[in-house]
ModelCIF file with pLDDT and N, C-alpha, C, O atoms, coordinates in Angstrom:
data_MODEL
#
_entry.id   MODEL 
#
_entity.id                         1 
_entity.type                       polymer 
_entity.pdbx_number_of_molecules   1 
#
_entity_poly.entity_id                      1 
_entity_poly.type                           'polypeptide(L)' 
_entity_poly.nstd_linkage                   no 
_entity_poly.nstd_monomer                   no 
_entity_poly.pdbx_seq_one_letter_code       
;(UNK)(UNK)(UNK)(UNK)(UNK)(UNK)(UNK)(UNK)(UNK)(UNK)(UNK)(UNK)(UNK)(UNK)(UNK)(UNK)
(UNK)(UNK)(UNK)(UNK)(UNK)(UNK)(UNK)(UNK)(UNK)(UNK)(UNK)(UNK)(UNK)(UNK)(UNK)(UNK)
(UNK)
;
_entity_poly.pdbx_seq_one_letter_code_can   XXXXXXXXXXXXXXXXXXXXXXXXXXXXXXXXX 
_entity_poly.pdbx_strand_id                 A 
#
loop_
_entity_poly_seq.entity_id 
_entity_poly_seq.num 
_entity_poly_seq.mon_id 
_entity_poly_seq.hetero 
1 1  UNK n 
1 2  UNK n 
1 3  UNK n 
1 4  UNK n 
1 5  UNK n 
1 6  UNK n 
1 7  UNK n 
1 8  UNK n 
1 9  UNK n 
1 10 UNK n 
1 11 UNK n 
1 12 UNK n 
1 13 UNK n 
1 14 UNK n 
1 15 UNK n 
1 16 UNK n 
1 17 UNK n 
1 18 UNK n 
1 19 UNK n 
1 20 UNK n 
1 21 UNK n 
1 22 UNK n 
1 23 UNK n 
1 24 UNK n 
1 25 UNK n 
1 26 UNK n 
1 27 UNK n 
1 28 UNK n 
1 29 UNK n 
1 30 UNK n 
1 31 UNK n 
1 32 UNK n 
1 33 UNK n 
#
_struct_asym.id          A 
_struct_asym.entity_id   1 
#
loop_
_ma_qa_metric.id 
_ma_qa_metric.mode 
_ma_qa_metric.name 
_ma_qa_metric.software_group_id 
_ma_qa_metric.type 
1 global pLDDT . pLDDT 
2 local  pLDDT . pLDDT 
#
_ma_qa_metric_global.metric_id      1 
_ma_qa_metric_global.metric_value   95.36 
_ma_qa_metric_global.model_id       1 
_ma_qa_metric_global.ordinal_id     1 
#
loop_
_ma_qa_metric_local.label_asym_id 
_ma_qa_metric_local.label_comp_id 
_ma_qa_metric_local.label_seq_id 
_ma_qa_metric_local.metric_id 
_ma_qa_metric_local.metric_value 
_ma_qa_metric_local.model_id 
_ma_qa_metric_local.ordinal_id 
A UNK 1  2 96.00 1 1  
A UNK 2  2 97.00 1 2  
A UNK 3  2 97.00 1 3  
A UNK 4  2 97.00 1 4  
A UNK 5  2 97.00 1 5  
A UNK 6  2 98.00 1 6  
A UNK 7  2 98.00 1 7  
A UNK 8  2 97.00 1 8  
A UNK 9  2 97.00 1 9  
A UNK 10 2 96.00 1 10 
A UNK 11 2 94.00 1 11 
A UNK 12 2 92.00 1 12 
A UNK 13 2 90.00 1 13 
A UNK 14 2 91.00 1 14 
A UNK 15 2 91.00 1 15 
A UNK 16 2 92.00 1 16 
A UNK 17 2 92.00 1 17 
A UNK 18 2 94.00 1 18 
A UNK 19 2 94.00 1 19 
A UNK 20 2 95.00 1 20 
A UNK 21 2 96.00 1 21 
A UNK 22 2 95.00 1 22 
A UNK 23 2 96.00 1 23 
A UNK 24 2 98.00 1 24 
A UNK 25 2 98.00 1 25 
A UNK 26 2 98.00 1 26 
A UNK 27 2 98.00 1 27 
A UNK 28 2 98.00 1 28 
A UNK 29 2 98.00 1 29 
A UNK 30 2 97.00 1 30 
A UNK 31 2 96.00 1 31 
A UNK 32 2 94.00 1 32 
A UNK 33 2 90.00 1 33 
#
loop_
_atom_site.group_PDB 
_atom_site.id 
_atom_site.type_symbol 
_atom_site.label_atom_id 
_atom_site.label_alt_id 
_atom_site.label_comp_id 
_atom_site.label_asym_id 
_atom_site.label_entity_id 
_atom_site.label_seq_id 
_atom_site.pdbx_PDB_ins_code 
_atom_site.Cartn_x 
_atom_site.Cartn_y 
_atom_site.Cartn_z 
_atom_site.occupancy 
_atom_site.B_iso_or_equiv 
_atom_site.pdbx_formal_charge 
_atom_site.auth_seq_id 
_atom_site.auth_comp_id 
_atom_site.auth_asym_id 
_atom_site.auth_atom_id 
_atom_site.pdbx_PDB_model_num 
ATOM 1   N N  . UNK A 1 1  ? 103.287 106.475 98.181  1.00 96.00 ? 1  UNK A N  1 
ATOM 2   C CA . UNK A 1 1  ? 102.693 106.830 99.470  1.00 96.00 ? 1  UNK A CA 1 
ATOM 3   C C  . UNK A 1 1  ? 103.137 105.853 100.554 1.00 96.00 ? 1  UNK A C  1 
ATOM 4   O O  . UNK A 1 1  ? 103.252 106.327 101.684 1.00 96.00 ? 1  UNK A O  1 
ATOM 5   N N  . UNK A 1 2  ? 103.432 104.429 100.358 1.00 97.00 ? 2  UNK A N  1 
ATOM 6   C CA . UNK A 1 2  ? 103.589 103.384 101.397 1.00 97.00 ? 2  UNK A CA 1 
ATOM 7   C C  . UNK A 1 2  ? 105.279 103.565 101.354 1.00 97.00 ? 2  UNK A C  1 
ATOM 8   O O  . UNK A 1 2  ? 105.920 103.097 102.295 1.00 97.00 ? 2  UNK A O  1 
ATOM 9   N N  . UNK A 1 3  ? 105.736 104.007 100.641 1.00 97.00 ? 3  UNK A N  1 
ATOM 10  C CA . UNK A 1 3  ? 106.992 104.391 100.984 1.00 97.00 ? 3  UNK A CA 1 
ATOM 11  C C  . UNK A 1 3  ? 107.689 105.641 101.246 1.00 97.00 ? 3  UNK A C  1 
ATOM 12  O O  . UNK A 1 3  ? 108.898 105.810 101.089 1.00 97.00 ? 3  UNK A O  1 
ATOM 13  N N  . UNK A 1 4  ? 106.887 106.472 101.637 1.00 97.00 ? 4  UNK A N  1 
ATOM 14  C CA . UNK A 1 4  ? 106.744 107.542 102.529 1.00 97.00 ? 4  UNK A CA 1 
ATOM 15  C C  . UNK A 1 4  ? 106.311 107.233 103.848 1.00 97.00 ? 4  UNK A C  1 
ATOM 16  O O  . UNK A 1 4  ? 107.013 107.956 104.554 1.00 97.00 ? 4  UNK A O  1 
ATOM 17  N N  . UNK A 1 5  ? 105.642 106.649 104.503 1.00 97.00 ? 5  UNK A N  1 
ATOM 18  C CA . UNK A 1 5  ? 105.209 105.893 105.196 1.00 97.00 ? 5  UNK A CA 1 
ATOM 19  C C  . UNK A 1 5  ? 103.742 106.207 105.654 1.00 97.00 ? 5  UNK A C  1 
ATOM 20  O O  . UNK A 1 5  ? 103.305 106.482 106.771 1.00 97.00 ? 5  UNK A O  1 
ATOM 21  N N  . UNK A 1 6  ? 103.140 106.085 104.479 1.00 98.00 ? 6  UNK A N  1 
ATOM 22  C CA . UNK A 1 6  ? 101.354 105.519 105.020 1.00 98.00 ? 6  UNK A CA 1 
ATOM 23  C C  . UNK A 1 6  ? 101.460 103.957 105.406 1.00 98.00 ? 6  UNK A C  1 
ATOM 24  O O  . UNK A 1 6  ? 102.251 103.027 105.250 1.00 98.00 ? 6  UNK A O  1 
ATOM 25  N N  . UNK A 1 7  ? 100.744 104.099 105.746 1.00 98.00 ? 7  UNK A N  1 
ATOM 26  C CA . UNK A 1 7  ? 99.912  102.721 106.359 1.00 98.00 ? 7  UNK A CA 1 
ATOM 27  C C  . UNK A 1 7  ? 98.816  101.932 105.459 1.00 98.00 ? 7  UNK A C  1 
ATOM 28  O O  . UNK A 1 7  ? 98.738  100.705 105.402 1.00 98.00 ? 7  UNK A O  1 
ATOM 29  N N  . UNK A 1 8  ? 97.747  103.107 104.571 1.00 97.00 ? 8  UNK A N  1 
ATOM 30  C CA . UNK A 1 8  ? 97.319  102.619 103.869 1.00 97.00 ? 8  UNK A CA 1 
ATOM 31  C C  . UNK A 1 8  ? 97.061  103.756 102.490 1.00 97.00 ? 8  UNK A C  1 
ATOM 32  O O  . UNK A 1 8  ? 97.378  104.934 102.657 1.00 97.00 ? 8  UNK A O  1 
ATOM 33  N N  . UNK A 1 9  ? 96.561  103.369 101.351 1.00 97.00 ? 9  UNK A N  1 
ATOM 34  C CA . UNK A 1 9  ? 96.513  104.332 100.378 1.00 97.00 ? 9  UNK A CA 1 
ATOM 35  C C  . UNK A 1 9  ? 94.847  104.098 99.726  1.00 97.00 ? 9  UNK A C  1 
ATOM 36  O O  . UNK A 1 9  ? 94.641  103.086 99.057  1.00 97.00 ? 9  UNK A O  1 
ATOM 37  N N  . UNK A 1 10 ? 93.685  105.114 99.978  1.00 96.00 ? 10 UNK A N  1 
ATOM 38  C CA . UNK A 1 10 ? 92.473  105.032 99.351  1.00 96.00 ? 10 UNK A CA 1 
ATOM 39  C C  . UNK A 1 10 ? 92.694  105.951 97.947  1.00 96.00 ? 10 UNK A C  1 
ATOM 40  O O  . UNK A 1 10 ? 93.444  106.927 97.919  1.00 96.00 ? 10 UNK A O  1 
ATOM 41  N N  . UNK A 1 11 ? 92.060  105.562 97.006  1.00 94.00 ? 11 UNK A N  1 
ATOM 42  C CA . UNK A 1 11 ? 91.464  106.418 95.771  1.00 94.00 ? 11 UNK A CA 1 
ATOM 43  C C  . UNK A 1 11 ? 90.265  107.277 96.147  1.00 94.00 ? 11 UNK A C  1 
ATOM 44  O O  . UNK A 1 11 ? 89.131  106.801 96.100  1.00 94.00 ? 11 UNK A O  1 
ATOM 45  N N  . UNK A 1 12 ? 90.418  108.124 96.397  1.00 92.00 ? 12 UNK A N  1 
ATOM 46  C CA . UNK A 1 12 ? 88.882  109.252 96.355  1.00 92.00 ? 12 UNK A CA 1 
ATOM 47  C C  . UNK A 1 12 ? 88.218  108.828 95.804  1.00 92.00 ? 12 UNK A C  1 
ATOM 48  O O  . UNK A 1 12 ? 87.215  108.426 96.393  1.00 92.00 ? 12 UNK A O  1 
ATOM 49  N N  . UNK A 1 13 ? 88.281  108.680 94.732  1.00 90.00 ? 13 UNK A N  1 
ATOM 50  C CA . UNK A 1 13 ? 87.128  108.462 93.546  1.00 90.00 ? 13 UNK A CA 1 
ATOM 51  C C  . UNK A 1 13 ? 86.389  106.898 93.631  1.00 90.00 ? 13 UNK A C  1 
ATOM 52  O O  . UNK A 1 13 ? 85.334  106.665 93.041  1.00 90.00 ? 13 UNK A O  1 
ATOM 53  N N  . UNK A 1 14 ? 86.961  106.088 94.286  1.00 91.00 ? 14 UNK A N  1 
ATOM 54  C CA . UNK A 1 14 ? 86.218  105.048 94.661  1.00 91.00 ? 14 UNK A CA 1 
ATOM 55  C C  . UNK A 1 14 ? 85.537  105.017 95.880  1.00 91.00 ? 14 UNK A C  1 
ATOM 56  O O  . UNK A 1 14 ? 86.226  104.886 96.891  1.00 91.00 ? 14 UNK A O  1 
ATOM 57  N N  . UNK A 1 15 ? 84.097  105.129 96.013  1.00 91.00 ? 15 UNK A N  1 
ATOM 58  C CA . UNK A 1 15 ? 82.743  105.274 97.053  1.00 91.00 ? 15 UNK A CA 1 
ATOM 59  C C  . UNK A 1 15 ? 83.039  104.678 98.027  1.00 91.00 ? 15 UNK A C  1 
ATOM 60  O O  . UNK A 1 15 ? 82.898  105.193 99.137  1.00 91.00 ? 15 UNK A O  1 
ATOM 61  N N  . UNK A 1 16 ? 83.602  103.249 97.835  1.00 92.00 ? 16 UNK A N  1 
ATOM 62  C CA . UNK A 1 16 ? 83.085  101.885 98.438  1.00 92.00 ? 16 UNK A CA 1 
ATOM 63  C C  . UNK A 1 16 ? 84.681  102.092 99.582  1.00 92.00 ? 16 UNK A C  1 
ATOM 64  O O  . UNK A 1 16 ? 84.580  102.004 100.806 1.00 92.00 ? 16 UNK A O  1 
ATOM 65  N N  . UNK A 1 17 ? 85.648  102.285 99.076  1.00 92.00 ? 17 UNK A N  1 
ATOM 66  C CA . UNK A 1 17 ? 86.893  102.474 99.673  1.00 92.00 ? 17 UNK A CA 1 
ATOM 67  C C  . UNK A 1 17 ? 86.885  103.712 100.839 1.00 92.00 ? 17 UNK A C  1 
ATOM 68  O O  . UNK A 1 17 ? 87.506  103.875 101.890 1.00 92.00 ? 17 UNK A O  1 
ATOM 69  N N  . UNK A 1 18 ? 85.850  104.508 100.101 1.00 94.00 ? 18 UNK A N  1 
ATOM 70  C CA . UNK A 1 18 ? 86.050  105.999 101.288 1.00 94.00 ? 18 UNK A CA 1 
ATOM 71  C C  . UNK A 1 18 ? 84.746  105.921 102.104 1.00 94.00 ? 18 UNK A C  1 
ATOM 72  O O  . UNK A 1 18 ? 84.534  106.988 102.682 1.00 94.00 ? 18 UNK A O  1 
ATOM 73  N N  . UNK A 1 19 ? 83.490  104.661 102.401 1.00 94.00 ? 19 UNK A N  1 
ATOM 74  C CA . UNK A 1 19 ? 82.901  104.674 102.862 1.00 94.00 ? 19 UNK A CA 1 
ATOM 75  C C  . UNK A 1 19 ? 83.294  103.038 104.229 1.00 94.00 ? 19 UNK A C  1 
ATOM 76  O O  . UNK A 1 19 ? 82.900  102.592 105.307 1.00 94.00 ? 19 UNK A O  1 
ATOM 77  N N  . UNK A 1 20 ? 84.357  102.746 103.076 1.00 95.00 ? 20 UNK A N  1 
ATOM 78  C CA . UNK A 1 20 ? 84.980  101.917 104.641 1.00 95.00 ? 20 UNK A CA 1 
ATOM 79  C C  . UNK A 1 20 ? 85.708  102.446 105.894 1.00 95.00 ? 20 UNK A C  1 
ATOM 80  O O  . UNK A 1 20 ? 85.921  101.709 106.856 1.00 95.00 ? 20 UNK A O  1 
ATOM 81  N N  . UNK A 1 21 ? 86.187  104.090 105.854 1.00 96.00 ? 21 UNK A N  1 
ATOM 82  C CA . UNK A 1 21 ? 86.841  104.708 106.778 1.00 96.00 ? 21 UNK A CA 1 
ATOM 83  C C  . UNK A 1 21 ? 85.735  105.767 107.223 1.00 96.00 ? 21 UNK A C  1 
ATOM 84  O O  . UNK A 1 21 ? 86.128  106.933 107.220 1.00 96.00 ? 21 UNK A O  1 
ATOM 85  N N  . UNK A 1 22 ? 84.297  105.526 107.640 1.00 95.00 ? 22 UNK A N  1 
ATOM 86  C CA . UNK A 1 22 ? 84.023  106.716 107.204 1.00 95.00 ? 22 UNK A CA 1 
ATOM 87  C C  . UNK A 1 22 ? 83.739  106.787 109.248 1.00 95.00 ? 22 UNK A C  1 
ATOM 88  O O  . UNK A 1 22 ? 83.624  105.826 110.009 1.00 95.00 ? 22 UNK A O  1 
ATOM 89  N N  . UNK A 1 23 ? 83.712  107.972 109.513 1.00 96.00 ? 23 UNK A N  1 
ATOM 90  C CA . UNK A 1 23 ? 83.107  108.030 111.133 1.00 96.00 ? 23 UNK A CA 1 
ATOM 91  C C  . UNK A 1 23 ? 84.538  107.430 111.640 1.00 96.00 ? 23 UNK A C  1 
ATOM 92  O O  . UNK A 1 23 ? 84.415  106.622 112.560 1.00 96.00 ? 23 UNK A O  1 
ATOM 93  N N  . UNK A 1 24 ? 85.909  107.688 111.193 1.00 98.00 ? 24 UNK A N  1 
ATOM 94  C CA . UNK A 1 24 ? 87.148  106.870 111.779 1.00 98.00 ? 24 UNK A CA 1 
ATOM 95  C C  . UNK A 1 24 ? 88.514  107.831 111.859 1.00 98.00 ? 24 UNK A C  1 
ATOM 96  O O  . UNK A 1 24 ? 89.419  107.550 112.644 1.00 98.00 ? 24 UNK A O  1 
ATOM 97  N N  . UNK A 1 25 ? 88.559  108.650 111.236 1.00 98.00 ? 25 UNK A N  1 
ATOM 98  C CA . UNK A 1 25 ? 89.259  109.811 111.401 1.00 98.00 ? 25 UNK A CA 1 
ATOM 99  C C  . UNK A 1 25 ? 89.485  110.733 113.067 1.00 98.00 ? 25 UNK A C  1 
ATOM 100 O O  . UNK A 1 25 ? 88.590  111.232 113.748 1.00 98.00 ? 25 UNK A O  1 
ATOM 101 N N  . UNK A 1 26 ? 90.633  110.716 113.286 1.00 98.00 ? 26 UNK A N  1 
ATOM 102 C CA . UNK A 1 26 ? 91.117  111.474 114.220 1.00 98.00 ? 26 UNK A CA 1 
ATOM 103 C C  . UNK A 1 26 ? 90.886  113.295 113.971 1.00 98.00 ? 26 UNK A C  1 
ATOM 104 O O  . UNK A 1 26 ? 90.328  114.234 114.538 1.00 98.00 ? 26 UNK A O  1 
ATOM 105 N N  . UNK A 1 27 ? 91.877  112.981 112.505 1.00 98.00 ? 27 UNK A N  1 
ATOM 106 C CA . UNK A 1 27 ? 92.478  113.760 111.932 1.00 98.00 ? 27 UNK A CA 1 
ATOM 107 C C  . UNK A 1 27 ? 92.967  114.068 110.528 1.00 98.00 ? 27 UNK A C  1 
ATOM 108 O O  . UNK A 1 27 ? 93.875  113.409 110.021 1.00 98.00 ? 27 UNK A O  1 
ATOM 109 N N  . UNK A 1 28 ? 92.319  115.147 109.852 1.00 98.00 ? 28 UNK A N  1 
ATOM 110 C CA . UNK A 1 28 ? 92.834  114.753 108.430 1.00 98.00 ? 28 UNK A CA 1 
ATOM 111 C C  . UNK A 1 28 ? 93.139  115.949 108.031 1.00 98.00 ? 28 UNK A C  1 
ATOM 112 O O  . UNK A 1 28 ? 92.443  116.931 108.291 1.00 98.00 ? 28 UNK A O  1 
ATOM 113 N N  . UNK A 1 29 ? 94.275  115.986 107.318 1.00 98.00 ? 29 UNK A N  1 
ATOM 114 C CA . UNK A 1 29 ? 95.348  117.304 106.670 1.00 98.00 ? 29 UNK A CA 1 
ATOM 115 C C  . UNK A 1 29 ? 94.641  117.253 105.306 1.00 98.00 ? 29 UNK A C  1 
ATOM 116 O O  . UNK A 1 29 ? 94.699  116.146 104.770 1.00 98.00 ? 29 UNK A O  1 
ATOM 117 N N  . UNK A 1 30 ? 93.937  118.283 104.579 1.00 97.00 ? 30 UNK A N  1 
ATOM 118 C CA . UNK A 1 30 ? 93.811  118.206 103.436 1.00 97.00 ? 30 UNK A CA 1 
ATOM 119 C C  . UNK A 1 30 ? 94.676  119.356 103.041 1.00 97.00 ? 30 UNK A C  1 
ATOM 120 O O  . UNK A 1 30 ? 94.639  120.403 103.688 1.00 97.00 ? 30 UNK A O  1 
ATOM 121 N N  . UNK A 1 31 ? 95.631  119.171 101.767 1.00 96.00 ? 31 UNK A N  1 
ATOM 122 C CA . UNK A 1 31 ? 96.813  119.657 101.233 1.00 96.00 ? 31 UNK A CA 1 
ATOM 123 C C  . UNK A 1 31 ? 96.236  119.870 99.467  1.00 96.00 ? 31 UNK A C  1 
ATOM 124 O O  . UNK A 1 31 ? 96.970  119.763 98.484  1.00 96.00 ? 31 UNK A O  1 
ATOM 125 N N  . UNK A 1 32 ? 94.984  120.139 99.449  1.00 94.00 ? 32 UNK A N  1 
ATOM 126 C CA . UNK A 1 32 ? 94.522  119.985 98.001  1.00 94.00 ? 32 UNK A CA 1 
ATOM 127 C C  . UNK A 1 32 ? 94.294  121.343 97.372  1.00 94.00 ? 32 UNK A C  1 
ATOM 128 O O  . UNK A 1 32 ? 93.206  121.875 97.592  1.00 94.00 ? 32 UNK A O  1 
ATOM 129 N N  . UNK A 1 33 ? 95.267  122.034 96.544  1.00 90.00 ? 33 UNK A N  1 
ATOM 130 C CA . UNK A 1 33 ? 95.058  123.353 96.723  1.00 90.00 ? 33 UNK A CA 1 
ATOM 131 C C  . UNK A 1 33 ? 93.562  123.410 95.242  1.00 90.00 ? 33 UNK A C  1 
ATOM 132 O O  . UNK A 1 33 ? 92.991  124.469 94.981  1.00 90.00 ? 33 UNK A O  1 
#
């Protein structure tokens, strides 16, 4: 992913990681079929 060029890479499945971005989103592409 960081060499594709993210910036940063979260695990879903970790709470604590997806509650540090939370209310911070512009914009989000979900591609999850």
């Amino acid at each position: 992913a960081l060499r594709l060029g993210a910036d940063e890479v979260v695990v879903s499945r970790n709470a604590d990681e997806m509650q540090k971005h939370a209310g911070s989103f512009d914009f989000i592409l979900d591609a999850v079929a």
